[in-house]
C-alpha atoms as a PDB file:
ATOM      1  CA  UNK A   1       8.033 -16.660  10.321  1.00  0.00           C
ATOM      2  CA  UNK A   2       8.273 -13.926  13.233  1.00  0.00           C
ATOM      3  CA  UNK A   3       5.532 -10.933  13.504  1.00  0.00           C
ATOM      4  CA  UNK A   4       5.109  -8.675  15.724  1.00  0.00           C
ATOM      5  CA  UNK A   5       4.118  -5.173  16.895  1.00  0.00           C
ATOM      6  CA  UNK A   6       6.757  -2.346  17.096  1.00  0.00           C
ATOM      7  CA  UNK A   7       7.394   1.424  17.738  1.00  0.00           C
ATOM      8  CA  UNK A   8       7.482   3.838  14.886  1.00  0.00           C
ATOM      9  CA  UNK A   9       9.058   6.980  16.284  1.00  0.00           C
ATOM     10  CA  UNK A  10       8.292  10.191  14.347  1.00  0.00           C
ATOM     11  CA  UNK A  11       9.968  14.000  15.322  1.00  0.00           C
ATOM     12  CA  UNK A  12       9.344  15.222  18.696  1.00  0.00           C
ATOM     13  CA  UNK A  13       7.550  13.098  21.364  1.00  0.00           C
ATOM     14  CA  UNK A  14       5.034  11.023  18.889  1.00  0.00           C
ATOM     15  CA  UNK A  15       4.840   7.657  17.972  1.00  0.00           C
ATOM     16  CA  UNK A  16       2.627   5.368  16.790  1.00  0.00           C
ATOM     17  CA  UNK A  17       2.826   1.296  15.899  1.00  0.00           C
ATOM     18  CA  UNK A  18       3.091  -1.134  13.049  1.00  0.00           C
ATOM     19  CA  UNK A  19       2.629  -4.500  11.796  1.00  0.00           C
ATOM     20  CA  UNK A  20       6.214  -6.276  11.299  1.00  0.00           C
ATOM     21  CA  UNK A  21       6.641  -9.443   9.549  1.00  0.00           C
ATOM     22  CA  UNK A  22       9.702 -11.523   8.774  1.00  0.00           C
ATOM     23  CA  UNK A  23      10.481 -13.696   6.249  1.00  0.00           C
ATOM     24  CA  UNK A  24      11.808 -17.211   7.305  1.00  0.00           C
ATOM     25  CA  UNK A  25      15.567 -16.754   6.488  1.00  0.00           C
ATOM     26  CA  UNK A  26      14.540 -13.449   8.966  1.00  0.00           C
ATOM     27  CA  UNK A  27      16.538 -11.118   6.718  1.00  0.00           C
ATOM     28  CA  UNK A  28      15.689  -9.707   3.161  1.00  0.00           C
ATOM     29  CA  UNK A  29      14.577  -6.434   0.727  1.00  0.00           C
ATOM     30  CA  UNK A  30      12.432  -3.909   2.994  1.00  0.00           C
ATOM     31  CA  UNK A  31       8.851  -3.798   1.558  1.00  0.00           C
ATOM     32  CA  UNK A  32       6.503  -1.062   3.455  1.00  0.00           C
ATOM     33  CA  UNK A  33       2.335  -2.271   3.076  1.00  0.00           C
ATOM     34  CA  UNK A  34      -0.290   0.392   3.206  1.00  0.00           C
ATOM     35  CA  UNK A  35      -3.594  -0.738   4.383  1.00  0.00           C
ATOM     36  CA  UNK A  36      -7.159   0.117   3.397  1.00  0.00           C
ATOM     37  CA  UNK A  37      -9.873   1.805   5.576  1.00  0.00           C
ATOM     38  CA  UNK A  38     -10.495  -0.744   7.561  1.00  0.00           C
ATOM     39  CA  UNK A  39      -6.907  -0.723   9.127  1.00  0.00           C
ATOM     40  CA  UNK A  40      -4.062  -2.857  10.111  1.00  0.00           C
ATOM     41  CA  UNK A  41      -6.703  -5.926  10.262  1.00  0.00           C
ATOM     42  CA  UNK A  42      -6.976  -9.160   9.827  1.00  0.00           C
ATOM     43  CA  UNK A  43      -6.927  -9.042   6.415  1.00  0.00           C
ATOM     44  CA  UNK A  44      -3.898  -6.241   5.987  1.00  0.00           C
ATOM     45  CA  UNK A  45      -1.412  -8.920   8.713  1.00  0.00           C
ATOM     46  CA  UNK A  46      -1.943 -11.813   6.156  1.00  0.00           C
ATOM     47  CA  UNK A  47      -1.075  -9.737   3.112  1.00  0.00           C
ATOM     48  CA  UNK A  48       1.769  -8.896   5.272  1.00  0.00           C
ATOM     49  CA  UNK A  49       2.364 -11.854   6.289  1.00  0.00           C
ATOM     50  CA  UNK A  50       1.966 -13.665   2.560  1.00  0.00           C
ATOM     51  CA  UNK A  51       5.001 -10.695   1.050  1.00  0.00           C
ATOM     52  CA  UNK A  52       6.990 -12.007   3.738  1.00  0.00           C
ATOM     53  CA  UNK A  53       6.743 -15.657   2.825  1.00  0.00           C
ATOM     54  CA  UNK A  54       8.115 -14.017  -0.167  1.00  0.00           C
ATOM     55  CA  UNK A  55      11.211 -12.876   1.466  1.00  0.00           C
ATOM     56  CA  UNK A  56      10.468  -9.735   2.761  1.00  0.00           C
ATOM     57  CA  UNK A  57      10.676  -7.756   5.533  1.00  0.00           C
ATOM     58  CA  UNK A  58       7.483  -5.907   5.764  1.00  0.00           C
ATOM     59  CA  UNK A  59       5.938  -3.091   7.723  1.00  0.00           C
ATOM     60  CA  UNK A  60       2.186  -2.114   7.817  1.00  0.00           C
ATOM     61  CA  UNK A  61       2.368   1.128   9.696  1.00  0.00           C
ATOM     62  CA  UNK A  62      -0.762   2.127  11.350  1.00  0.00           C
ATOM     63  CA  UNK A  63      -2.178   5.073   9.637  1.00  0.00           C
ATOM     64  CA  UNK A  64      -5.134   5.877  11.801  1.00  0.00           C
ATOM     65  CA  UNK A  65      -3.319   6.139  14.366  1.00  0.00           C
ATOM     66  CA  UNK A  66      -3.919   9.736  15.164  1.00  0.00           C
ATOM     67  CA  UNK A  67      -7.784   8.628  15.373  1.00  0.00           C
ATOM     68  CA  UNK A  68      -7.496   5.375  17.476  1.00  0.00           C
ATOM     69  CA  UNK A  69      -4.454   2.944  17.719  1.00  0.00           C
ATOM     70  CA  UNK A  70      -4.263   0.061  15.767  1.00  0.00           C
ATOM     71  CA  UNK A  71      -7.345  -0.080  14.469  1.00  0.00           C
ATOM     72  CA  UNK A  72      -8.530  -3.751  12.753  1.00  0.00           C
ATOM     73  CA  UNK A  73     -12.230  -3.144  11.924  1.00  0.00           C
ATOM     74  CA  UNK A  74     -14.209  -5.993  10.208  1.00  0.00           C
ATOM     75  CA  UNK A  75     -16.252  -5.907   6.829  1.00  0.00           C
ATOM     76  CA  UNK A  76     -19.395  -5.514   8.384  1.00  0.00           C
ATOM     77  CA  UNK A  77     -21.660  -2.432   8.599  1.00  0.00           C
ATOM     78  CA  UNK A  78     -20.757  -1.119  12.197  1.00  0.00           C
ATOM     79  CA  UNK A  79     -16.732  -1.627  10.532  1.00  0.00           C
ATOM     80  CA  UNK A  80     -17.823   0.003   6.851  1.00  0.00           C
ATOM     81  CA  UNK A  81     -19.304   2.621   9.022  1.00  0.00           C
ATOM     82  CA  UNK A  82     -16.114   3.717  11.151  1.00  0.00           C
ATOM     83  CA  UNK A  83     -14.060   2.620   8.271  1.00  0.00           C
ATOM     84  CA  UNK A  84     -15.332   5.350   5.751  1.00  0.00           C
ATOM     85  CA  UNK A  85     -15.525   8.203   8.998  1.00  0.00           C
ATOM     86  CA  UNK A  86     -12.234   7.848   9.558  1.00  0.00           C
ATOM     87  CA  UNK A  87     -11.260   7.804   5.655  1.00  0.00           C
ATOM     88  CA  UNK A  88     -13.081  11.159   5.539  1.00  0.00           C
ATOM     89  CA  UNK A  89     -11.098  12.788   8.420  1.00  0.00           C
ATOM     90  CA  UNK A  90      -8.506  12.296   6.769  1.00  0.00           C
ATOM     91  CA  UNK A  91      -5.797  14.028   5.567  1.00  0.00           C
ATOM     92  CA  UNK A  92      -3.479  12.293   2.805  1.00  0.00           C
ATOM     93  CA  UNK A  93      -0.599  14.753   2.505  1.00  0.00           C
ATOM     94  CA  UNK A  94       0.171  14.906   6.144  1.00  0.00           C
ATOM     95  CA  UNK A  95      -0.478  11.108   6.351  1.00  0.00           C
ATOM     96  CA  UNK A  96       2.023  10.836   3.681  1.00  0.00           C
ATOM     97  CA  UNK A  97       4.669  12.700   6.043  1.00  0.00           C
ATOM     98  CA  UNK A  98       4.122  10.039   8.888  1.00  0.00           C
ATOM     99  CA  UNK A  99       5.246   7.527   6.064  1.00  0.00           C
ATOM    100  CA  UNK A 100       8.208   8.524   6.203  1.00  0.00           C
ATOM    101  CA  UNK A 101       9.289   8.279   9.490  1.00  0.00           C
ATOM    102  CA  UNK A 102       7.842   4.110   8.843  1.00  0.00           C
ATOM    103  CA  UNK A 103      10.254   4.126   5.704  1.00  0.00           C
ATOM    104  CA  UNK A 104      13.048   5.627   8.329  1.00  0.00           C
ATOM    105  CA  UNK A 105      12.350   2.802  10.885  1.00  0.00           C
ATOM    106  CA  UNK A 106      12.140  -0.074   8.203  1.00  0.00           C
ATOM    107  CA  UNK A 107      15.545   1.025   6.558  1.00  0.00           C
ATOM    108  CA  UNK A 108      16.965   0.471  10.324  1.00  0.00           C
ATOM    109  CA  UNK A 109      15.787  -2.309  11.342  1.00  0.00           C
ATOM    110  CA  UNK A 110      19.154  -5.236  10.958  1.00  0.00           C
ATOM    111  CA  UNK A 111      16.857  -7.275   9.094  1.00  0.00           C
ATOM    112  CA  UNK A 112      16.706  -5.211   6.113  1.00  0.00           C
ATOM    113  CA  UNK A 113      19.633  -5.977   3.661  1.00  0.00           C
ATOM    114  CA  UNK A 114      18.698  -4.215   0.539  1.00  0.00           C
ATOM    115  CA  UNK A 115      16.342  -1.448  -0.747  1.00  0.00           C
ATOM    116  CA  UNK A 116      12.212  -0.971   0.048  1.00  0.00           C
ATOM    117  CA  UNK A 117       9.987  -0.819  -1.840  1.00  0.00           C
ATOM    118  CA  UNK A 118       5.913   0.365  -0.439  1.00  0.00           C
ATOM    119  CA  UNK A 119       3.056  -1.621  -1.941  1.00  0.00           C
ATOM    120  CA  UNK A 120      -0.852   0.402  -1.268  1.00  0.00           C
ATOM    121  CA  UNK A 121      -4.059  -1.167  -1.667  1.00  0.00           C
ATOM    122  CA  UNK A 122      -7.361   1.540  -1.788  1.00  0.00           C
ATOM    123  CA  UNK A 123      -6.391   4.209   0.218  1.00  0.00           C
ATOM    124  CA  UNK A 124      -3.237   3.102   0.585  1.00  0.00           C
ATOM    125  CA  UNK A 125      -2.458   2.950  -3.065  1.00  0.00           C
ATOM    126  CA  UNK A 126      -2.706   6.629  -3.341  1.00  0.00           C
ATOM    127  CA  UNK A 127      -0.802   6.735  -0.370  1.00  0.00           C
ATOM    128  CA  UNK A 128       1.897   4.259  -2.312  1.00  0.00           C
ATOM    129  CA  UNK A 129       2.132   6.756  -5.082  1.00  0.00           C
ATOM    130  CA  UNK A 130       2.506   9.452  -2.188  1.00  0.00           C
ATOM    131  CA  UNK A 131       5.703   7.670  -0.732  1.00  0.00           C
ATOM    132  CA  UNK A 132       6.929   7.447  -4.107  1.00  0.00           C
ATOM    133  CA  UNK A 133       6.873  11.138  -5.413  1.00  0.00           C
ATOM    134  CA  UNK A 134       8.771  11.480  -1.957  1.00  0.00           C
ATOM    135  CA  UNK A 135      11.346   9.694  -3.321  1.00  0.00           C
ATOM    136  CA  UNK A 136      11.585   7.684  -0.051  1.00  0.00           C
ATOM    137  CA  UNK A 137      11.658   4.250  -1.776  1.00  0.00           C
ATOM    138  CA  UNK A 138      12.595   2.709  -4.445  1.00  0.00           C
ATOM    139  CA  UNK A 139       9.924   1.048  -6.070  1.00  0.00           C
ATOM    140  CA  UNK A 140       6.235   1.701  -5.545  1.00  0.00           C
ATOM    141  CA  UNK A 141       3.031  -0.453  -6.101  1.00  0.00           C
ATOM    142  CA  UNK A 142      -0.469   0.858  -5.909  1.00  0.00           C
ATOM    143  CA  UNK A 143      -3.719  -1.421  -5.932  1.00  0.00           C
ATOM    144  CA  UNK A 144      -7.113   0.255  -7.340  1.00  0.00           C
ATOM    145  CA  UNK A 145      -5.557   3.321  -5.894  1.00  0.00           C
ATOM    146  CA  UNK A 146      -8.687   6.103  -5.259  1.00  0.00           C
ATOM    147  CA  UNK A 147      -7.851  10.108  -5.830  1.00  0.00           C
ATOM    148  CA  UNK A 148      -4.469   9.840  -7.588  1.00  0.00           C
ATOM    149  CA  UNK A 149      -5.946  11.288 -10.234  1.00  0.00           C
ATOM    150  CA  UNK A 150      -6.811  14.714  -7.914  1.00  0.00           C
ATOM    151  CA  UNK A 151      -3.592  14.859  -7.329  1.00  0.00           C
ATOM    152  CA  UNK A 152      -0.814  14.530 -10.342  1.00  0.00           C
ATOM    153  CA  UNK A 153       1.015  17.030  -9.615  1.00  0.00           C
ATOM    154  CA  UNK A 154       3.031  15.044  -7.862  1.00  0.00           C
ATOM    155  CA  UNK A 155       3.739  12.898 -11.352  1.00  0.00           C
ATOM    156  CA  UNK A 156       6.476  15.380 -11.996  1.00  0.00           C
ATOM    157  CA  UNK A 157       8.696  14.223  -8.845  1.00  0.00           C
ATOM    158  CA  UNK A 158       7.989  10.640  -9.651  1.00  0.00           C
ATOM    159  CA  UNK A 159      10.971   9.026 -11.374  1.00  0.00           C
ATOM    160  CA  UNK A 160      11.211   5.617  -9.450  1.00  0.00           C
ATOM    161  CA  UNK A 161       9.800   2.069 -10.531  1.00  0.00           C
ATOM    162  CA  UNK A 162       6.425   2.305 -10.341  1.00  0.00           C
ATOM    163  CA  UNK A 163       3.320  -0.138 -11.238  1.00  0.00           C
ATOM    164  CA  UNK A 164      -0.337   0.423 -11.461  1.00  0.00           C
ATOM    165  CA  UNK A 165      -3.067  -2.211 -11.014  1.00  0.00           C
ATOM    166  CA  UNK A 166      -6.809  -1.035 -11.653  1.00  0.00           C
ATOM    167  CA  UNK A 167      -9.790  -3.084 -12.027  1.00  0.00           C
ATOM    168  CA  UNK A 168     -12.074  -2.296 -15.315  1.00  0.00           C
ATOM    169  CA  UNK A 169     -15.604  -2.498 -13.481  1.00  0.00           C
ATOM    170  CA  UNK A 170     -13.985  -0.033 -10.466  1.00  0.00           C
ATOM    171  CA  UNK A 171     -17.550   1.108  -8.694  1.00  0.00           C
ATOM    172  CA  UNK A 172     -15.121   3.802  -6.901  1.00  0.00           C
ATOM    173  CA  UNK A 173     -12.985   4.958  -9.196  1.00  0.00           C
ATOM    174  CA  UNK A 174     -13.933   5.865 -13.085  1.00  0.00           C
ATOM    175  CA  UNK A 175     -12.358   4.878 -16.088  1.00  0.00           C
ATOM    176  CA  UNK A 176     -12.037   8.272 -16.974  1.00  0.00           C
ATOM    177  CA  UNK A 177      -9.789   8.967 -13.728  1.00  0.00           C
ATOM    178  CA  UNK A 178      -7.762   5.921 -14.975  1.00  0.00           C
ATOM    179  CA  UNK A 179      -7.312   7.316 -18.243  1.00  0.00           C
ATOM    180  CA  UNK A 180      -6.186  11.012 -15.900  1.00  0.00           C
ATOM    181  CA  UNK A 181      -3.550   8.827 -14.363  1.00  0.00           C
ATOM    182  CA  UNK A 182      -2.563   7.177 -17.094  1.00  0.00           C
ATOM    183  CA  UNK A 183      -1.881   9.805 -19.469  1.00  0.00           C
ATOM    184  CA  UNK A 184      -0.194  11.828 -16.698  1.00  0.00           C
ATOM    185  CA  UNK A 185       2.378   8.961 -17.139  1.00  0.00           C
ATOM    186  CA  UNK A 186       2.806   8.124 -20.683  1.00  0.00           C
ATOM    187  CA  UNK A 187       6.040  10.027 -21.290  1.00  0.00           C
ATOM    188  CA  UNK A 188       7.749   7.964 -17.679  1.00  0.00           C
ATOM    189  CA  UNK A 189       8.797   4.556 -19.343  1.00  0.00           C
ATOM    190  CA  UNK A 190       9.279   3.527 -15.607  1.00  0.00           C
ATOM    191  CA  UNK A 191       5.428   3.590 -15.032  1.00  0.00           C
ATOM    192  CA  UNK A 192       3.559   0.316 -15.671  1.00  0.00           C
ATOM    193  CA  UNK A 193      -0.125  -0.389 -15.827  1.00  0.00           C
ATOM    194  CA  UNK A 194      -2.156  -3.598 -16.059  1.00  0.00           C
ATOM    195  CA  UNK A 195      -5.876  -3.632 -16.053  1.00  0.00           C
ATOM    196  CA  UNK A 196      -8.003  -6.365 -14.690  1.00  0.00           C
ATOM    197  CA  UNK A 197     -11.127  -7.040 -17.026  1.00  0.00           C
ATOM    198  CA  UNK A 198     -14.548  -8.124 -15.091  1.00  0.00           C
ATOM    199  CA  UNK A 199     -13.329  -7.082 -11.496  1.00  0.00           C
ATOM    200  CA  UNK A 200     -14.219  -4.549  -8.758  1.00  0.00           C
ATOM    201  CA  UNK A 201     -12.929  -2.764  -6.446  1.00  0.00           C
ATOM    202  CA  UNK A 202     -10.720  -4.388  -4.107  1.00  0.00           C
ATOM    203  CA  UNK A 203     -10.055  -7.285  -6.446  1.00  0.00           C
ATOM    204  CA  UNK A 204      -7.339  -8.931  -3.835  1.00  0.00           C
ATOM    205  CA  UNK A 205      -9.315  -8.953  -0.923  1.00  0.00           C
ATOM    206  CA  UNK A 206     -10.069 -12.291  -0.051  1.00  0.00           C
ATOM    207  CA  UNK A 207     -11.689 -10.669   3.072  1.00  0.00           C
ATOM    208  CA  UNK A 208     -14.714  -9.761   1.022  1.00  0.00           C
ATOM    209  CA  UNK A 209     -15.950 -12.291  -1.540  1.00  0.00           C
ATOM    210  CA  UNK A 210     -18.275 -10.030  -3.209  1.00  0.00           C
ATOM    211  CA  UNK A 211     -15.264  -7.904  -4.428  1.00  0.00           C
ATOM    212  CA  UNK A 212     -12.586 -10.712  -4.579  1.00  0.00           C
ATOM    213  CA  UNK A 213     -11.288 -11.997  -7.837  1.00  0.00           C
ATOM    214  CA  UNK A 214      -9.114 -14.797  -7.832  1.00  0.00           C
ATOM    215  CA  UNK A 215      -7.988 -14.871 -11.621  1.00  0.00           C
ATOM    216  CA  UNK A 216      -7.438 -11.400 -10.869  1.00  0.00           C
ATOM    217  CA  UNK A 217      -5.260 -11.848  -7.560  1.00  0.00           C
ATOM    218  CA  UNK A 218      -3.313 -14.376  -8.515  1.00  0.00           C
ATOM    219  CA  UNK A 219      -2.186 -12.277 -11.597  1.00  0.00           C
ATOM    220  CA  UNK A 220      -1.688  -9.113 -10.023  1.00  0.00           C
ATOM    221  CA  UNK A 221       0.225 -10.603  -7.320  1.00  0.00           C
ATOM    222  CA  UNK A 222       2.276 -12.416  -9.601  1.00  0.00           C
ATOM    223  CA  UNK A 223       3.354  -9.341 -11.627  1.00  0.00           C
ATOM    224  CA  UNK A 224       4.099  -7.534  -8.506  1.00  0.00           C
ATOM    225  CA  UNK A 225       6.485 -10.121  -7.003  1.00  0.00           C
ATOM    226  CA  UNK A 226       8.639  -9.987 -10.176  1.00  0.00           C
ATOM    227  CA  UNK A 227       8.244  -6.044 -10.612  1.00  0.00           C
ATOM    228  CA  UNK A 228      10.008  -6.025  -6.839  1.00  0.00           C
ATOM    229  CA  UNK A 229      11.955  -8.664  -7.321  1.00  0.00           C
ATOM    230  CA  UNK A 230      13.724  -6.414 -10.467  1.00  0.00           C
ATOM    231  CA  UNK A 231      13.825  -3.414  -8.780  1.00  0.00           C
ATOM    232  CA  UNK A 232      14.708  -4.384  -4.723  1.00  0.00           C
END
């Protein structure tokens, strides 16, 4: 496996960074992973890093970038603290525009021989279901993904592959915004949802053992790798 940093050029002079991992054979499917609030950490690279052993070629743009560059914070109160500042500054439609210019650069790069999909945990699962009403990729995945149901509207663009993982003891979001979501996409036989019974928030994070279910994981991550692996 290679990884590295690289350049994400948007319009005009700006640019920011992300996370780039390669699979071993160093080519496949394009796969674009959307962090939580604590950033491009740890954590985020070996999610990354674990799709790629998959055979992708994956991207974790930096989405705070317009706050502080690369920013890894750790799960620890001083990190929870600039993690949920910088989650309140910000703004989720424009964020969703700067997407798309990492979509751009990831459908460039040699390495990528088919289509991308974008996978989202927390934040970055409503962000997930933001690149996908874009119509930017072609196959979306969104983890425990908070607000999508303040903002389904954007259902109605959304005709792409797209798969829904929510845990049933959620402290952050309610089962009645689940239900919101869900019935916004009863009528889209594209739309897939699987819920996780006894699990919390931010099920897959192995970073955090209070929240991390393995069961849970294991399963979800399963269903996701074939869900791409039909669709890219």
């Amino acid at each position: 496996m290679h990884s590295n940093w690289i350049t994400i050029k948007q319009q005009g002079d700006n640019e920011y960074s992300g996370y780039l991992s390669l699979p071993p054979s160093g080519k496949g499917p394009g796969l674009i992973l959307l962090q939580e609030i604590w950033g491009v950490n740890e954590h985020i690279q070996a999610v990354a890093d674990q799709y790629a052993l998959a055979g992708y070629v994956v991207l974790a743009p930096d989405i705070f970038w317009q706050f502080e560059h690369r920013v890894s914070l750790n799960y620890d109160d001083a990190g929870n603290q600039q993690a949920f500042d910088y989650y309140s500054k910000m703004d989720f439609a424009d964020a969703a525009l700067h997407i798309k210019d990492a979509v751009a650069t990831l459908r460039s790069l040699p390495a990528v021989t088919a289509k991308v999909g974008v996978v989202g945990y927390c934040m970055g699962g409503q962000l997930a279901y933001r690149t996908a009403a874009g119509s930017q990729v072609d196959a979306a995945v969104c983890y425990y993904g908070g607000g999508i149901d303040r903002c389904l509207e954007l259902s109605e663009q959304l005709t792409l592959p797209i798969m829904f993982h929510y845990a049933k003891n959620d402290s952050h979001i309610s089962q009645a915004a689940v239900s919101k979501v869900k019935s916004a996409f009863k009528d889209k036989a594209k739309a897939i949802f699987y819920d996780y019974a006894d699990t919390e928030h931010g099920f897959n994070c192995w970073g955090r053992p209070a929240m991390f279910n393995q069961k849970a994981s294991a399963l979800a991550l399963g269903r996701t790798l074939t869900f791409l692996s039909e669709h890219l």
